[in-house]
PDB file of N, CA and C in Angstrom:
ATOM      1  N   UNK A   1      64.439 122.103 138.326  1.00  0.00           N
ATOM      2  CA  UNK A   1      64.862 120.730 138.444  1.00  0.00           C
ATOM      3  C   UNK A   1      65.356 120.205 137.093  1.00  0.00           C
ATOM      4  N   UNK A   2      64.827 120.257 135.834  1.00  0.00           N
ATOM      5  CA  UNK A   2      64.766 120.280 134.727  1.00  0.00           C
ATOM      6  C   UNK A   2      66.420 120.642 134.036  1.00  0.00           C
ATOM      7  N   UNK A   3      66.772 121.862 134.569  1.00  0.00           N
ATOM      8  CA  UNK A   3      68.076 122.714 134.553  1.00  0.00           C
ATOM      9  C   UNK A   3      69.132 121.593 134.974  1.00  0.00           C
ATOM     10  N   UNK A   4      68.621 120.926 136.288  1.00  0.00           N
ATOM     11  CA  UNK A   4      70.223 120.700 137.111  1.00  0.00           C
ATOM     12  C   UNK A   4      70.114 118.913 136.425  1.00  0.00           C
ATOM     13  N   UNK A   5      69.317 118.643 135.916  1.00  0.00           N
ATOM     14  CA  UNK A   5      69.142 117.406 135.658  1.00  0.00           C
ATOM     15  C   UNK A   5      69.869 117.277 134.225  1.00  0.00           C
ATOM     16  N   UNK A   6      69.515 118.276 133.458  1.00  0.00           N
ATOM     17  CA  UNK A   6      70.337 118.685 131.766  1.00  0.00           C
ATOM     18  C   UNK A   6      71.624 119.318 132.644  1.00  0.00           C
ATOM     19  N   UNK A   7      72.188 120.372 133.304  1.00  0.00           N
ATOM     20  CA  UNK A   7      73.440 120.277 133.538  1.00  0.00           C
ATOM     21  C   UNK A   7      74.074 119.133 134.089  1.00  0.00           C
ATOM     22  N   UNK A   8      73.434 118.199 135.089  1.00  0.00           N
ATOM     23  CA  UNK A   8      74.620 117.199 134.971  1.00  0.00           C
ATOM     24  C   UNK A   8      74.608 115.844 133.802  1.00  0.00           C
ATOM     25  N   UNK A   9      73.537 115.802 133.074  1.00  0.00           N
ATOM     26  CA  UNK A   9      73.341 115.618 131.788  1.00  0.00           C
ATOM     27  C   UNK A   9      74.764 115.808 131.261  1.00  0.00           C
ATOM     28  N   UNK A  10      75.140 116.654 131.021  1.00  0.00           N
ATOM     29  CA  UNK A  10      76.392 117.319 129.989  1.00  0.00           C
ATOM     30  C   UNK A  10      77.128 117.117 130.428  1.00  0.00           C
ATOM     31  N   UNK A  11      77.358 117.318 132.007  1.00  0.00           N
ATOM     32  CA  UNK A  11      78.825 117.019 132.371  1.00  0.00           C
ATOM     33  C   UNK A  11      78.933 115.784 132.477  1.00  0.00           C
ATOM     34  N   UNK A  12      78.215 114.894 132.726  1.00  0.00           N
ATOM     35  CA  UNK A  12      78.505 113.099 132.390  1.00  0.00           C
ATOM     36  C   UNK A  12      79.103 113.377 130.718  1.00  0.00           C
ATOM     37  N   UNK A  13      78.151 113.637 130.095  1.00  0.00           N
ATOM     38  CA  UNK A  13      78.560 113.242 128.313  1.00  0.00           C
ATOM     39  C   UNK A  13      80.083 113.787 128.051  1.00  0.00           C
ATOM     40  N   UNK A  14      81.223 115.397 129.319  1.00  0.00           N
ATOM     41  CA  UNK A  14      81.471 115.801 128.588  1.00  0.00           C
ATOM     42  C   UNK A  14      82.668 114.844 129.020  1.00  0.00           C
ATOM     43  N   UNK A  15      82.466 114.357 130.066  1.00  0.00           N
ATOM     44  CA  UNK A  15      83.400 112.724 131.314  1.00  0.00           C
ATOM     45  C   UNK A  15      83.903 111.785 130.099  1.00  0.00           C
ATOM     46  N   UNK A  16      82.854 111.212 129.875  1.00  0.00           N
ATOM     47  CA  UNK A  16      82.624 110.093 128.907  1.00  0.00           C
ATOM     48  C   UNK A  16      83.276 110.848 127.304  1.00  0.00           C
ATOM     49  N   UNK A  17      83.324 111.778 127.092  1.00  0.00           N
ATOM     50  CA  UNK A  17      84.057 112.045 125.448  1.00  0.00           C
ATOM     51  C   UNK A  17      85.316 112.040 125.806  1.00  0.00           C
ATOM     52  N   UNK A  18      85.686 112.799 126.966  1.00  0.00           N
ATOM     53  CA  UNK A  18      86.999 113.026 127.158  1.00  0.00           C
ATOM     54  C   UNK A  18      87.549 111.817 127.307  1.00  0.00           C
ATOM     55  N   UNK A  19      86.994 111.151 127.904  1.00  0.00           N
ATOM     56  CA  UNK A  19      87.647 109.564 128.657  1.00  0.00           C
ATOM     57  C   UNK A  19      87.691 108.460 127.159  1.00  0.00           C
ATOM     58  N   UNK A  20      87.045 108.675 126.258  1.00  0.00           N
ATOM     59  CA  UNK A  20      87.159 107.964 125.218  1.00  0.00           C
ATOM     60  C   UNK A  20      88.134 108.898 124.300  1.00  0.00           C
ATOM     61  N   UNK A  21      88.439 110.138 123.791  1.00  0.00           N
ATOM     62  CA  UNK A  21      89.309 111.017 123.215  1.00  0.00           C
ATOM     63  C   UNK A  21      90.859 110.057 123.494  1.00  0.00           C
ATOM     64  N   UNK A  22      91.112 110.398 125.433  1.00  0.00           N
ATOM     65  CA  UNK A  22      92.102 109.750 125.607  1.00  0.00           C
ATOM     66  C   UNK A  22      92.591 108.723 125.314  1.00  0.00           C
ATOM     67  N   UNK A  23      91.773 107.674 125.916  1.00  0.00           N
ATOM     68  CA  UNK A  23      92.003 106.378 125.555  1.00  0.00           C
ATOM     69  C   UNK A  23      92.232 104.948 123.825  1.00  0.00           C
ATOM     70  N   UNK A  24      91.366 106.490 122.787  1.00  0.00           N
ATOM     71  CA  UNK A  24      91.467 105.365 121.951  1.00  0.00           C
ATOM     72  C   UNK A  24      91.646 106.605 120.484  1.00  0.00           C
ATOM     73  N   UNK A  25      92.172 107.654 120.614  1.00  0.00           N
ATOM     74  CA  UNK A  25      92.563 108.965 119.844  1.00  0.00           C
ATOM     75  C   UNK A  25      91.115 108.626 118.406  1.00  0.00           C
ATOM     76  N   UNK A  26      89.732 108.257 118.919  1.00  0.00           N
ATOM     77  CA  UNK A  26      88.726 108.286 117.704  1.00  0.00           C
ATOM     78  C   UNK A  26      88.335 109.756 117.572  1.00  0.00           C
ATOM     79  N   UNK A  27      88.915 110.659 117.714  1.00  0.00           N
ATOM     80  CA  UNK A  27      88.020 111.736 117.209  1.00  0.00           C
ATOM     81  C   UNK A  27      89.419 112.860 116.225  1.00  0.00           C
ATOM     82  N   UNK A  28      90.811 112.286 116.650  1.00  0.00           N
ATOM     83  CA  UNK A  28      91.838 112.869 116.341  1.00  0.00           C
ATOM     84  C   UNK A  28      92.361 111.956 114.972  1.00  0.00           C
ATOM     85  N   UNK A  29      92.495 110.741 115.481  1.00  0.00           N
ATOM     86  CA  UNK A  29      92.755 109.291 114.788  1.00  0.00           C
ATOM     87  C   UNK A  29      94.058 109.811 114.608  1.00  0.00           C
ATOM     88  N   UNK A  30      94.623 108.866 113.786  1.00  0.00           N
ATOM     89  CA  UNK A  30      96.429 108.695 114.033  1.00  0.00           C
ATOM     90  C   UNK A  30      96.902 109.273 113.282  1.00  0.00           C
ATOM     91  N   UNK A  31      98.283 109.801 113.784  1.00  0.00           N
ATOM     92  CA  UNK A  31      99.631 110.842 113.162  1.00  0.00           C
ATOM     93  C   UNK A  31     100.345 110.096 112.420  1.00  0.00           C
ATOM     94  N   UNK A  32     100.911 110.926 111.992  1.00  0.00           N
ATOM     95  CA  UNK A  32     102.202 110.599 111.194  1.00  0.00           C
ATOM     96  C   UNK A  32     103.473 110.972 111.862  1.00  0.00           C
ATOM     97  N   UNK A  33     104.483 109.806 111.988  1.00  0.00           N
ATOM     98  CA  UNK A  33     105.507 109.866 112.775  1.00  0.00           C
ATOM     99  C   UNK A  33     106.567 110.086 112.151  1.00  0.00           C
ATOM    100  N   UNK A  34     107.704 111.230 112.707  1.00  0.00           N
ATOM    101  CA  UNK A  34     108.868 111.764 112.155  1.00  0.00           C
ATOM    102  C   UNK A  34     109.864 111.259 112.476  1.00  0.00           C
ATOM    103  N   UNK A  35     109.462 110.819 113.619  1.00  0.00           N
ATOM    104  CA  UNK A  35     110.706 110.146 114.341  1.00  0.00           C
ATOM    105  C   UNK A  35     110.729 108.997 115.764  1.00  0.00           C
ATOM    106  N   UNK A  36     111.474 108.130 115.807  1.00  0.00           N
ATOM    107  CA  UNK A  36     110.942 106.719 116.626  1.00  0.00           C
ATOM    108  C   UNK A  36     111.946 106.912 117.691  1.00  0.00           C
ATOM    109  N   UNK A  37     111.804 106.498 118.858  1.00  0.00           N
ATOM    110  CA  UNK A  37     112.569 106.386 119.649  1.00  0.00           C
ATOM    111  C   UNK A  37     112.716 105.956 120.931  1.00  0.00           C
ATOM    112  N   UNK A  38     113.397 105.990 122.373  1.00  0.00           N
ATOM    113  CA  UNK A  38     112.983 105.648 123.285  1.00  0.00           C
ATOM    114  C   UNK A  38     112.916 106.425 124.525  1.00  0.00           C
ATOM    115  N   UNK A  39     111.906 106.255 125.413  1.00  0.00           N
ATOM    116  CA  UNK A  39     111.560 107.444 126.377  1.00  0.00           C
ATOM    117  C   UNK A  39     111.354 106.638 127.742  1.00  0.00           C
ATOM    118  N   UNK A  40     112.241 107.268 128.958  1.00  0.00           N
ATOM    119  CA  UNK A  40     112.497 106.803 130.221  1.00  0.00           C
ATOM    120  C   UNK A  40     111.815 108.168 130.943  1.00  0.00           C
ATOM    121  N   UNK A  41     111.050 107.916 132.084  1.00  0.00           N
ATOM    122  CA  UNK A  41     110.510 108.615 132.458  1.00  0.00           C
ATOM    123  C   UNK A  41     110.960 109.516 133.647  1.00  0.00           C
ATOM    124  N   UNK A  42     110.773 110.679 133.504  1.00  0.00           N
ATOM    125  CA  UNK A  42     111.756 111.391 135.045  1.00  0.00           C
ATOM    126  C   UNK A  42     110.930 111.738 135.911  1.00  0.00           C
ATOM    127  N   UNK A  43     109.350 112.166 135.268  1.00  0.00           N
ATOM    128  CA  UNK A  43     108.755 112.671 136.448  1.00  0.00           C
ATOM    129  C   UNK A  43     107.185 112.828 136.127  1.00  0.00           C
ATOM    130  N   UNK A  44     106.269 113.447 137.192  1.00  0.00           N
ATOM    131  CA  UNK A  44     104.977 112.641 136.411  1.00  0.00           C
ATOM    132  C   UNK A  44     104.152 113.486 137.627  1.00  0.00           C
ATOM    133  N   UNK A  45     102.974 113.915 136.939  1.00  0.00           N
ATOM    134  CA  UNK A  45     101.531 114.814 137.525  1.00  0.00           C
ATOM    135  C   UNK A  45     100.505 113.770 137.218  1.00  0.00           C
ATOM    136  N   UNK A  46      99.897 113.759 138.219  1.00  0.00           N
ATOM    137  CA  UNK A  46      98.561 112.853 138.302  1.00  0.00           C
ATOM    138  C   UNK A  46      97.274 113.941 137.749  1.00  0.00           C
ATOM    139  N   UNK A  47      96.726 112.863 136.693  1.00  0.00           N
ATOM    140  CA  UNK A  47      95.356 113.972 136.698  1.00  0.00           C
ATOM    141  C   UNK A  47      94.350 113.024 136.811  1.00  0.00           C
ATOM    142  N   UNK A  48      93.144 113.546 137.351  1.00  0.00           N
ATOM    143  CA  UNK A  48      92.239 112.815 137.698  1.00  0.00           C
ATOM    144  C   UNK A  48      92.125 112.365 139.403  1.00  0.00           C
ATOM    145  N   UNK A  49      91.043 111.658 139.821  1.00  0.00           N
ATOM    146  CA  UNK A  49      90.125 110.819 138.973  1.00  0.00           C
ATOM    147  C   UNK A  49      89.521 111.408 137.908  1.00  0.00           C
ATOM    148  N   UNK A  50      88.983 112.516 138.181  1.00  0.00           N
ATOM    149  CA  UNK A  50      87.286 113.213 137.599  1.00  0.00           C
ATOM    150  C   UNK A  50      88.477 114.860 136.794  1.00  0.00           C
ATOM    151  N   UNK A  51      88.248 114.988 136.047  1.00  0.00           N
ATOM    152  CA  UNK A  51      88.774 116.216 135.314  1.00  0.00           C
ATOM    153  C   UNK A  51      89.036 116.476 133.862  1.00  0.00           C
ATOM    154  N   UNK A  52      89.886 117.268 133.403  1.00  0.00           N
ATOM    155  CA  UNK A  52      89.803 117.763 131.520  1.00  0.00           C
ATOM    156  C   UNK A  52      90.148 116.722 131.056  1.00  0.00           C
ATOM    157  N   UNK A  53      90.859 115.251 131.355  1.00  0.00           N
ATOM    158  CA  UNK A  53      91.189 114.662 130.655  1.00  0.00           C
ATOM    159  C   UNK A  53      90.210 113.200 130.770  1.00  0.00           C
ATOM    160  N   UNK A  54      88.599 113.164 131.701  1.00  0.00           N
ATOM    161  CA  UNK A  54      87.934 112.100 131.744  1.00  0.00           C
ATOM    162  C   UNK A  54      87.835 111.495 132.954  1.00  0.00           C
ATOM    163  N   UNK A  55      87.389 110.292 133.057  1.00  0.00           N
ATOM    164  CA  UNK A  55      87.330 109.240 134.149  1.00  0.00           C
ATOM    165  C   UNK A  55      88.062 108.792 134.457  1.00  0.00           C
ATOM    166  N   UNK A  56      89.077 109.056 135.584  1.00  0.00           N
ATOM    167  CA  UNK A  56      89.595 107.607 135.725  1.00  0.00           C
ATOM    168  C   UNK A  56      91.427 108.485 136.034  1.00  0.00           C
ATOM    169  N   UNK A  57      92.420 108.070 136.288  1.00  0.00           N
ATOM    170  CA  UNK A  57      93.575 108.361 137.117  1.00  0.00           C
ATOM    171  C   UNK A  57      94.716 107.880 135.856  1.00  0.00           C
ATOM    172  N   UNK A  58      95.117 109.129 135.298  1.00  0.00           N
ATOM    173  CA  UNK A  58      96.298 109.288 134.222  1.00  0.00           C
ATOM    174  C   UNK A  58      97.624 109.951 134.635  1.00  0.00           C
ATOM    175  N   UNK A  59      98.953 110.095 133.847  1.00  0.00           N
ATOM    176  CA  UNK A  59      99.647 110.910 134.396  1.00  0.00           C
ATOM    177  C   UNK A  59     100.342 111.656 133.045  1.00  0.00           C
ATOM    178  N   UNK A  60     100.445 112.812 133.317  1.00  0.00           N
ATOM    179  CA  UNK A  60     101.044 113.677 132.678  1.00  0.00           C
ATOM    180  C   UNK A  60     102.664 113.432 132.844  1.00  0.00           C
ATOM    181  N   UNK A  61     103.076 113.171 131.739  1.00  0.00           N
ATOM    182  CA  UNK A  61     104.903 112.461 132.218  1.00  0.00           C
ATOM    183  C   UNK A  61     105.975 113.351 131.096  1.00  0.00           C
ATOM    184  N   UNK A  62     106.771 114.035 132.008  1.00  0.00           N
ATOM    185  CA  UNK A  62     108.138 114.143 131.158  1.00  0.00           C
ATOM    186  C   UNK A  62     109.125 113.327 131.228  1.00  0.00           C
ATOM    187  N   UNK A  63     109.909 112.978 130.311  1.00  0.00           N
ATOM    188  CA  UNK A  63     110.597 111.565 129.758  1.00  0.00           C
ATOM    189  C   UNK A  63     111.879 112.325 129.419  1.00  0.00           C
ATOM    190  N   UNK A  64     113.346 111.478 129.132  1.00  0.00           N
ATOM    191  CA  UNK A  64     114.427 111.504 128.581  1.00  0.00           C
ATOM    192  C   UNK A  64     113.906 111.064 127.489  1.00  0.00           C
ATOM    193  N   UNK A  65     114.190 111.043 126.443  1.00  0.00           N
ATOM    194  CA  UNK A  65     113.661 110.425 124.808  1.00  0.00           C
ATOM    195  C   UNK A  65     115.280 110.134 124.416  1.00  0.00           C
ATOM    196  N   UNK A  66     115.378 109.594 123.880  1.00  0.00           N
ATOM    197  CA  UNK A  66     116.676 108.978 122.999  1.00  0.00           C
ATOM    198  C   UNK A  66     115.997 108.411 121.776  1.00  0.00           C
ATOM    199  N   UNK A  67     116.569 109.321 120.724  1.00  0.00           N
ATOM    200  CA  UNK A  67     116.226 109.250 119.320  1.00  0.00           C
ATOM    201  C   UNK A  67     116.920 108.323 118.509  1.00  0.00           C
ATOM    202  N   UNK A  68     116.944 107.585 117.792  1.00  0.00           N
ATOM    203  CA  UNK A  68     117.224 106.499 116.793  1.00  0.00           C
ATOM    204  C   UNK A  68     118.631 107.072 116.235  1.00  0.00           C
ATOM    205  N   UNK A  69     118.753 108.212 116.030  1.00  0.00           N
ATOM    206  CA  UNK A  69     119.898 108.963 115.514  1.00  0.00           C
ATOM    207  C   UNK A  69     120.907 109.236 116.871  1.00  0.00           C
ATOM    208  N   UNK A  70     120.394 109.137 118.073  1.00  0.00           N
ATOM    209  CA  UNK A  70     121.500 109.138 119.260  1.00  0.00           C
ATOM    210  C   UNK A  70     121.267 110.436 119.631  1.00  0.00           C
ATOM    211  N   UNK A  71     120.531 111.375 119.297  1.00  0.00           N
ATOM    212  CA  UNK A  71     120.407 112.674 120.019  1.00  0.00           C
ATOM    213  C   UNK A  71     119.411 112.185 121.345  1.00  0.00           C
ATOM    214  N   UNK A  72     119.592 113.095 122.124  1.00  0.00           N
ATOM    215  CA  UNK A  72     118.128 112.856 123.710  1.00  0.00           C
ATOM    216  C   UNK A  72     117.822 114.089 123.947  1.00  0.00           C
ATOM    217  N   UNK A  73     116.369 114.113 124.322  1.00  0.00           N
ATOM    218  CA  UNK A  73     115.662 115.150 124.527  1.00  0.00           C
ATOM    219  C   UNK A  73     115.210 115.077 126.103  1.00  0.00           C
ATOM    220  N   UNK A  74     114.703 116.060 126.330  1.00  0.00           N
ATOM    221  CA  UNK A  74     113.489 115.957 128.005  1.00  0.00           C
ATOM    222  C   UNK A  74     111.712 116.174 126.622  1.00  0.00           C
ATOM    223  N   UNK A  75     111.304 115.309 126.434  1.00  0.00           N
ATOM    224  CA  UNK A  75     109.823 116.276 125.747  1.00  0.00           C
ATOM    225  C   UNK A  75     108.654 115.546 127.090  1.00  0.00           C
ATOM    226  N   UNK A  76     107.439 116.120 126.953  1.00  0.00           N
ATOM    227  CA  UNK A  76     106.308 116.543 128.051  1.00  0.00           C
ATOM    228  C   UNK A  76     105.546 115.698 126.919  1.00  0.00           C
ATOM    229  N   UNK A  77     104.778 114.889 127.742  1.00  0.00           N
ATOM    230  CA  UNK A  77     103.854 113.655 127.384  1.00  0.00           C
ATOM    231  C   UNK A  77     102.755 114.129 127.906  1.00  0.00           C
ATOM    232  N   UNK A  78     101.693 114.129 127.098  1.00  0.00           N
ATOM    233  CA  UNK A  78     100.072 114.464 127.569  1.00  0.00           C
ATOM    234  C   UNK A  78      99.561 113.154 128.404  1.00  0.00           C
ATOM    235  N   UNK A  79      98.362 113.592 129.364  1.00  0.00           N
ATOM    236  CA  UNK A  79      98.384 111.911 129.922  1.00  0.00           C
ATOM    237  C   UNK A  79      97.788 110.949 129.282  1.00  0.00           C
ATOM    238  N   UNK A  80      98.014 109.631 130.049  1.00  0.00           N
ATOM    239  CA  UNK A  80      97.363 108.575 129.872  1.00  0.00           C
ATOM    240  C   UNK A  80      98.724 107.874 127.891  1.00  0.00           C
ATOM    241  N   UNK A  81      99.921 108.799 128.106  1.00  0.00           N
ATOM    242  CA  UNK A  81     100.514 107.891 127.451  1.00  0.00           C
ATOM    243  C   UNK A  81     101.549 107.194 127.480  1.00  0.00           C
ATOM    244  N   UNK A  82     102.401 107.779 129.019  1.00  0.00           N
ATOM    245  CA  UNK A  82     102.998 106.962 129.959  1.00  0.00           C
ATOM    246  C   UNK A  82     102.935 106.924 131.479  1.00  0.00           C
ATOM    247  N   UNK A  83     103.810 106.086 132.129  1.00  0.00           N
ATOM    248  CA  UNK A  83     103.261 106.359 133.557  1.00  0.00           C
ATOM    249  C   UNK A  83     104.397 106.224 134.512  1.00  0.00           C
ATOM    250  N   UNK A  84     104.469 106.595 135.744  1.00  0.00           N
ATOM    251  CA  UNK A  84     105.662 106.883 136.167  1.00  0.00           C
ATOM    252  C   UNK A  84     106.630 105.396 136.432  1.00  0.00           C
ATOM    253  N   UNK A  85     107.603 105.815 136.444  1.00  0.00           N
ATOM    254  CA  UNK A  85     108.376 104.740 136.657  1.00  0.00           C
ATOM    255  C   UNK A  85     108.930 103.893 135.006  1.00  0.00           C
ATOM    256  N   UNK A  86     108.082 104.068 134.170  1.00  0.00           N
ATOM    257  CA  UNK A  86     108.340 103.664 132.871  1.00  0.00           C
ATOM    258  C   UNK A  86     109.675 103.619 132.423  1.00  0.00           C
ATOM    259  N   UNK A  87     110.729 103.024 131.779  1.00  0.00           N
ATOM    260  CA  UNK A  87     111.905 103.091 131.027  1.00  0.00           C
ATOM    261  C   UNK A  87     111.449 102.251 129.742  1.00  0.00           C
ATOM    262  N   UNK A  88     112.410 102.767 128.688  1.00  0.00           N
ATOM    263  CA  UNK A  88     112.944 102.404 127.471  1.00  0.00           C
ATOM    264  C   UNK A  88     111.609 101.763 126.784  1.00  0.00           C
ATOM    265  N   UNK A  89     110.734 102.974 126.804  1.00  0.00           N
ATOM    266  CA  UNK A  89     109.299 103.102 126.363  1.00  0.00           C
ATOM    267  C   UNK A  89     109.481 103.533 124.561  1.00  0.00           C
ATOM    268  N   UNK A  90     108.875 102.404 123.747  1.00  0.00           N
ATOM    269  CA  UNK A  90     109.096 102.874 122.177  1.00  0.00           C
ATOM    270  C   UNK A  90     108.074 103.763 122.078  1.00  0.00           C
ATOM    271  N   UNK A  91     108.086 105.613 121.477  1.00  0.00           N
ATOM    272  CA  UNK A  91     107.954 106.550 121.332  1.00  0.00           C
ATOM    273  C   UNK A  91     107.889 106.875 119.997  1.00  0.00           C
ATOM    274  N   UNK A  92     107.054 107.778 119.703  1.00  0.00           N
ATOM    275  CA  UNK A  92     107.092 108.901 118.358  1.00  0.00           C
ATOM    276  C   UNK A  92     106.986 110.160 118.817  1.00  0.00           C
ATOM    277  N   UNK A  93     107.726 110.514 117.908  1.00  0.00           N
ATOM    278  CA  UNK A  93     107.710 112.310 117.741  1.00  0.00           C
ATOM    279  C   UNK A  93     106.575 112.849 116.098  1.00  0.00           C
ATOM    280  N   UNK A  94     105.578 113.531 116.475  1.00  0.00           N
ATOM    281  CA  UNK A  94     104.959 113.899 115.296  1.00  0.00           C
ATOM    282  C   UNK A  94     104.689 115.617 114.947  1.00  0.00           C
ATOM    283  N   UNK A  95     104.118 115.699 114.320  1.00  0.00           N
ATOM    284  CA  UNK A  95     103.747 117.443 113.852  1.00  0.00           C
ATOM    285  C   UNK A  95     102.758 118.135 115.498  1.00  0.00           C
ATOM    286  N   UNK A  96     102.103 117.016 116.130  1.00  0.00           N
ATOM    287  CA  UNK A  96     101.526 116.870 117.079  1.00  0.00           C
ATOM    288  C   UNK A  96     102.152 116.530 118.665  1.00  0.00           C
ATOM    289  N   UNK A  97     101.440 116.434 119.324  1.00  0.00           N
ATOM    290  CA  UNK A  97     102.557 115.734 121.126  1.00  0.00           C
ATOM    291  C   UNK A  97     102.530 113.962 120.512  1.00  0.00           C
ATOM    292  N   UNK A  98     104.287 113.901 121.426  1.00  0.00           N
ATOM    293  CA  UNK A  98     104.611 113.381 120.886  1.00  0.00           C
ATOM    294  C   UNK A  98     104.069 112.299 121.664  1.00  0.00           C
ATOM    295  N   UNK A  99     104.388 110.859 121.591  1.00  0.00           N
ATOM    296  CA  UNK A  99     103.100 109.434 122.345  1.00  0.00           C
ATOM    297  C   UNK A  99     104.206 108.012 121.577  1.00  0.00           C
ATOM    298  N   UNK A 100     102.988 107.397 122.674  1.00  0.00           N
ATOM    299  CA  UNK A 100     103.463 105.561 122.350  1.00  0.00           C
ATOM    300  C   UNK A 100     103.248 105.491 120.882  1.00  0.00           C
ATOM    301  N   UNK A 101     104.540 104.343 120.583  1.00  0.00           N
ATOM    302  CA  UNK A 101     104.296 104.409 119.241  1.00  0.00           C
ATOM    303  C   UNK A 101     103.020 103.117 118.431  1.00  0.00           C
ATOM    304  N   UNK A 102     102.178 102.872 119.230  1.00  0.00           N
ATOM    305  CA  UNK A 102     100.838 102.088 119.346  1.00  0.00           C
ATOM    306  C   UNK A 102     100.350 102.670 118.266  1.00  0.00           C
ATOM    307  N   UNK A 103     100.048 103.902 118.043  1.00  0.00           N
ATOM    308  CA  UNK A 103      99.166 104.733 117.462  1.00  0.00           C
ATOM    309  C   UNK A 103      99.541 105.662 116.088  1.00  0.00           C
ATOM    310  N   UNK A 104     100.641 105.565 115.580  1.00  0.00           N
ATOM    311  CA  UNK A 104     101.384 106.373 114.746  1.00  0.00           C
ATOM    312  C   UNK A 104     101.662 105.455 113.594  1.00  0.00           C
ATOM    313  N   UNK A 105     101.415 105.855 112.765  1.00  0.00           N
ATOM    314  CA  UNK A 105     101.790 105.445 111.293  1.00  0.00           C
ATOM    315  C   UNK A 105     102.927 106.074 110.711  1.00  0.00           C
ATOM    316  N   UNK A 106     104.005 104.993 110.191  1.00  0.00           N
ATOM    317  CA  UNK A 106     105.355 105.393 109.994  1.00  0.00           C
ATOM    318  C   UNK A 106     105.389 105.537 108.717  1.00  0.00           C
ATOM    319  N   UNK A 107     105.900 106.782 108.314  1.00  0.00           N
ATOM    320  CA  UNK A 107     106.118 107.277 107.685  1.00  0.00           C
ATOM    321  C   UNK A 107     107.715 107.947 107.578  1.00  0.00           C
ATOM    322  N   UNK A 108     108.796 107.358 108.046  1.00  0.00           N
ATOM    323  CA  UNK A 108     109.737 108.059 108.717  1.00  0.00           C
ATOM    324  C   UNK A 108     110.908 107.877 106.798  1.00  0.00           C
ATOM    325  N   UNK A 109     110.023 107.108 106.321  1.00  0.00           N
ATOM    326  CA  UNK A 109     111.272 107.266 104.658  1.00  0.00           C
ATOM    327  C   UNK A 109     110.333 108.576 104.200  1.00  0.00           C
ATOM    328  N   UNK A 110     109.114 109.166 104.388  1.00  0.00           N
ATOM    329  CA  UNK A 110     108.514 110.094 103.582  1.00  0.00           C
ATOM    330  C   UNK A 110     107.397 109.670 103.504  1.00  0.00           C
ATOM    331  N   UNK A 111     106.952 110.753 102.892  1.00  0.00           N
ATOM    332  CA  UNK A 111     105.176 110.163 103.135  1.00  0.00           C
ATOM    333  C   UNK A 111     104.912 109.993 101.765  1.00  0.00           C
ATOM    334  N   UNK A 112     104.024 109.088 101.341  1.00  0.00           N
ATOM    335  CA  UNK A 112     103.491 108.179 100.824  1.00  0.00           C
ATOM    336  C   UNK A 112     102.809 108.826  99.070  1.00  0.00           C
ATOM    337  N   UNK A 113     103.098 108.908  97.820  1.00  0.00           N
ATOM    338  CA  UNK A 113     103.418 109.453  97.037  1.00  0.00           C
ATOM    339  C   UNK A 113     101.810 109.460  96.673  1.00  0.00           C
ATOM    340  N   UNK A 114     101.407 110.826  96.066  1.00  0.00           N
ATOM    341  CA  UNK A 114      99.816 111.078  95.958  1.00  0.00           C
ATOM    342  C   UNK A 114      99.671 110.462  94.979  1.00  0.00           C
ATOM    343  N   UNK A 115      98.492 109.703  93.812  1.00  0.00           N
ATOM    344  CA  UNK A 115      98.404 109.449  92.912  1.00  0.00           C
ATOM    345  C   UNK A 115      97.148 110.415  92.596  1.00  0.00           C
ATOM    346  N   UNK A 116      97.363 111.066  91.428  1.00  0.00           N
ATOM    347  CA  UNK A 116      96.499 111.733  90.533  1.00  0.00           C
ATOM    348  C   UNK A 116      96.229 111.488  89.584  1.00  0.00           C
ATOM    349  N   UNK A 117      94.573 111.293  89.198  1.00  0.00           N
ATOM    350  CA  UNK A 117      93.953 110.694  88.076  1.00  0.00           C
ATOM    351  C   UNK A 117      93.854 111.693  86.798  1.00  0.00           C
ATOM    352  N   UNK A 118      94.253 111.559  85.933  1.00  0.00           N
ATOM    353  CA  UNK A 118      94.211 112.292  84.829  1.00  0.00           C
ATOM    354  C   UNK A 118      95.335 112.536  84.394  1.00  0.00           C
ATOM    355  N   UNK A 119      96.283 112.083  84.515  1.00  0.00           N
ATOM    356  CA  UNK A 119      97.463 112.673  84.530  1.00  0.00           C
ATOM    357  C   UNK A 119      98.255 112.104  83.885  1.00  0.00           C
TER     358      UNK A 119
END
């Protein structure tokens, strides 16, 4: 009894990390963005309720992207960072998948000059 009470023990805790991972990137925390742009959505996988990505009903979305420079891409959105039906969604592209630009720190003149003491 002991067993099934600690296994679903874990699988609640592993619900609840994932579902906070997604929703608020505290365990990744924020990128650095290469590039800004805008993303219309073409098509879209439901995950959830209950699965790898947490609690609760997200969608996995590939998008048209149109880049600031006028190039367009198709890139694949992890879920829960757009949703179907979406257009002319402001976007980043990073070293990482690319997402709303909510969460990204711009860096798009260069990144930010080290200062070294002693020097």
């Amino acid at each position: 009894m002991r067993a099934l009470a600690f296994g679903l023990a874990a699988v609640l805790a592993f619900l609840a990390l994932a579902t906070t991972i997604r929703t608020t990137d505290v365990l990744v925390g924020s990128v650095d963005a290469e590039q800004v742009g805008t993303a219309t959505v073409s098509s879209c996988t439901e995950q959830g309720p209950v699965g790898r990505w947490g609690v609760g009903t997200s969608y996995g979305c590939s998008a048209d992207v149109r880049w600031e420079d006028g190039r367009t891409e198709r890139l694949s959105f992890p879920p829960g960072q757009l949703e179907p039906g979406e257009r002319d969604v402001a976007v980043f592209r990073s070293n990482r998948d690319p997402g709303l630009n909510d969460s990204g720190r711009w860096f798009l003149a260069g990144r930010s000059p080290r200062w070294r003491w002693g020097c």
